[in-house]
C-alpha atoms as a PDB file:
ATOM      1  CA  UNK A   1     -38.875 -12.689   7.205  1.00  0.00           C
ATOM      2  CA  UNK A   2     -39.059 -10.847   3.681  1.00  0.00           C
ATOM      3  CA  UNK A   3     -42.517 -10.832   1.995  1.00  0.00           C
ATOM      4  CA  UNK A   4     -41.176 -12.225  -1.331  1.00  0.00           C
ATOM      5  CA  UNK A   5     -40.192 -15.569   0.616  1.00  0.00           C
ATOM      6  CA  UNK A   6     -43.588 -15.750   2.156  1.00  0.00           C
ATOM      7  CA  UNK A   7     -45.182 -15.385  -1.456  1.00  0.00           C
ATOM      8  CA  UNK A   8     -43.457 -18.109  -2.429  1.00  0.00           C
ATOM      9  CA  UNK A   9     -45.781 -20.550  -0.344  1.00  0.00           C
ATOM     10  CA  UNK A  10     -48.960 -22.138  -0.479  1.00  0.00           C
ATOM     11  CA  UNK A  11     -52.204 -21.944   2.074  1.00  0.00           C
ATOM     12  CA  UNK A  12     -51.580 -24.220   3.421  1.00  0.00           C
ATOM     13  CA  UNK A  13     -47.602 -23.735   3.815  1.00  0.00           C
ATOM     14  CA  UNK A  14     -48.889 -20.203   5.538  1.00  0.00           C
ATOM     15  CA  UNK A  15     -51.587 -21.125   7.612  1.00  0.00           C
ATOM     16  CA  UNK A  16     -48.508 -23.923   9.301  1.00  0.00           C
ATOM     17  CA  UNK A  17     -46.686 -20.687   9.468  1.00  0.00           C
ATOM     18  CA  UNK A  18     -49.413 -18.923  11.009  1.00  0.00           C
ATOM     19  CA  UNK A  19     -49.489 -21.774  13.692  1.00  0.00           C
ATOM     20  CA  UNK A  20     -45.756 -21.613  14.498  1.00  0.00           C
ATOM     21  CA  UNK A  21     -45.335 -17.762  15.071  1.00  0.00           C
ATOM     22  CA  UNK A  22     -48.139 -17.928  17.114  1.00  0.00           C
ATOM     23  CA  UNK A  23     -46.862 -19.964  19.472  1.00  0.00           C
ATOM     24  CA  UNK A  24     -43.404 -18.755  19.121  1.00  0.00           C
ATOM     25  CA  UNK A  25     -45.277 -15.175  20.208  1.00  0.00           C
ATOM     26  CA  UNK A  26     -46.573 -16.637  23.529  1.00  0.00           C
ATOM     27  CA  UNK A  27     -43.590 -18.490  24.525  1.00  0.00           C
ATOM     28  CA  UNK A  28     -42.023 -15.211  23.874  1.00  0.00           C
ATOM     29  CA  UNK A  29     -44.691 -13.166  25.917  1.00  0.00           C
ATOM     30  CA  UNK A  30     -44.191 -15.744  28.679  1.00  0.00           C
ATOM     31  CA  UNK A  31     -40.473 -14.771  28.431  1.00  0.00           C
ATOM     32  CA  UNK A  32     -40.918 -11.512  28.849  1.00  0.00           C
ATOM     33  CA  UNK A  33     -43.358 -12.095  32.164  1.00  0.00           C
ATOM     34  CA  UNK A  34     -40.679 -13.930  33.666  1.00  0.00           C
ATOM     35  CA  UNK A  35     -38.088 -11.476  32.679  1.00  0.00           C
ATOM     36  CA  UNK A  36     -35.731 -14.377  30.927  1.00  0.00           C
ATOM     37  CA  UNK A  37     -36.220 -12.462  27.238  1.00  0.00           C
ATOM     38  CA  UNK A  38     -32.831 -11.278  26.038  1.00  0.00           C
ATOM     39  CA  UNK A  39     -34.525  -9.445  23.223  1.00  0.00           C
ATOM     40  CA  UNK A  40     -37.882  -7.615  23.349  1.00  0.00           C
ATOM     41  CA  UNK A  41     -37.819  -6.470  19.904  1.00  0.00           C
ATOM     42  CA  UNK A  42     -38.059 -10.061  18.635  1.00  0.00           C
ATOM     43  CA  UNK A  43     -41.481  -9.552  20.407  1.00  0.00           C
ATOM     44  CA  UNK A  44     -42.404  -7.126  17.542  1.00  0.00           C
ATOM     45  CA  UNK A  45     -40.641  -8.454  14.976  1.00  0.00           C
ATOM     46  CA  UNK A  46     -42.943 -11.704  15.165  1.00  0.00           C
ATOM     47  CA  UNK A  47     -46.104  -9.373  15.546  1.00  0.00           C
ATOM     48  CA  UNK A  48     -45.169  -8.452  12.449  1.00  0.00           C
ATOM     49  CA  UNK A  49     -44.634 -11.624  10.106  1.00  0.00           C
ATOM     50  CA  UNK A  50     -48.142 -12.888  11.821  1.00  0.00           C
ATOM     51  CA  UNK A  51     -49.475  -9.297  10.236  1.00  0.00           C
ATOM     52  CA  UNK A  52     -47.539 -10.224   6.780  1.00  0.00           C
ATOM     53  CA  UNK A  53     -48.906 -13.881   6.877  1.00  0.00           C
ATOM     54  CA  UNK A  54     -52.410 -12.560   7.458  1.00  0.00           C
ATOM     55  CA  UNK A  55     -52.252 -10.056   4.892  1.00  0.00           C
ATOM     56  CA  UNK A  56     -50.972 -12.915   2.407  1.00  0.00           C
ATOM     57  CA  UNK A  57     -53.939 -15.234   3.086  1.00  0.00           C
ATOM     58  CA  UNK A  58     -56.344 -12.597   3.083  1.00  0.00           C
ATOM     59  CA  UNK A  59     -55.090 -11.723  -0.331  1.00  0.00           C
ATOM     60  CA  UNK A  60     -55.436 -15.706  -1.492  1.00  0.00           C
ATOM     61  CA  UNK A  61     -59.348 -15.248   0.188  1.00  0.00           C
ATOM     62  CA  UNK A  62     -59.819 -11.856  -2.047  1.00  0.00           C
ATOM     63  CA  UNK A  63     -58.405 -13.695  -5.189  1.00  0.00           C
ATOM     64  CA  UNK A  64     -60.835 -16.695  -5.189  1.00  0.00           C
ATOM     65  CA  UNK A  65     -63.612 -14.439  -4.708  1.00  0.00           C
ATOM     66  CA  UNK A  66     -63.057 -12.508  -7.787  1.00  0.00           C
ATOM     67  CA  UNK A  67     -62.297 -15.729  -9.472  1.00  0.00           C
ATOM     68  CA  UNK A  68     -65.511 -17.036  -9.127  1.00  0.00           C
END
């Protein structure tokens, strides 16, 4: 997922995003723990748009606080 896409959406839009790689994370740790996961680095590369999505909204947070 490329970070211009992501800037593209709205709070709300992320936090939904948020939600969904979340859960797509622990059905993908369960995966693993049952040894059906074809590809571990997908494990990684989800860590990683959670980190991107977090760093997005915590940049909306930092905005309205200088804005007011």
């Amino acid at each position: 997922m490329k970070i211009q896409n992501l800037r593209e959406l709205s709070v709300d839009e992320l936090l939904n995003k948020l939600t969904d790689l979340k859960k797509d994370l622990f059905n993908l740790r369960m995966q693993h723990a049952t040894n059906q996961l074809e590809n571990p680095i997908r494990i990684a590369d989800v860590r990683r748009d959670i980190a991107r999505v977090k760093t997005l909204l915590r940049e909306e947070q930092l905005k309205e606080a200088v804005s007011k």
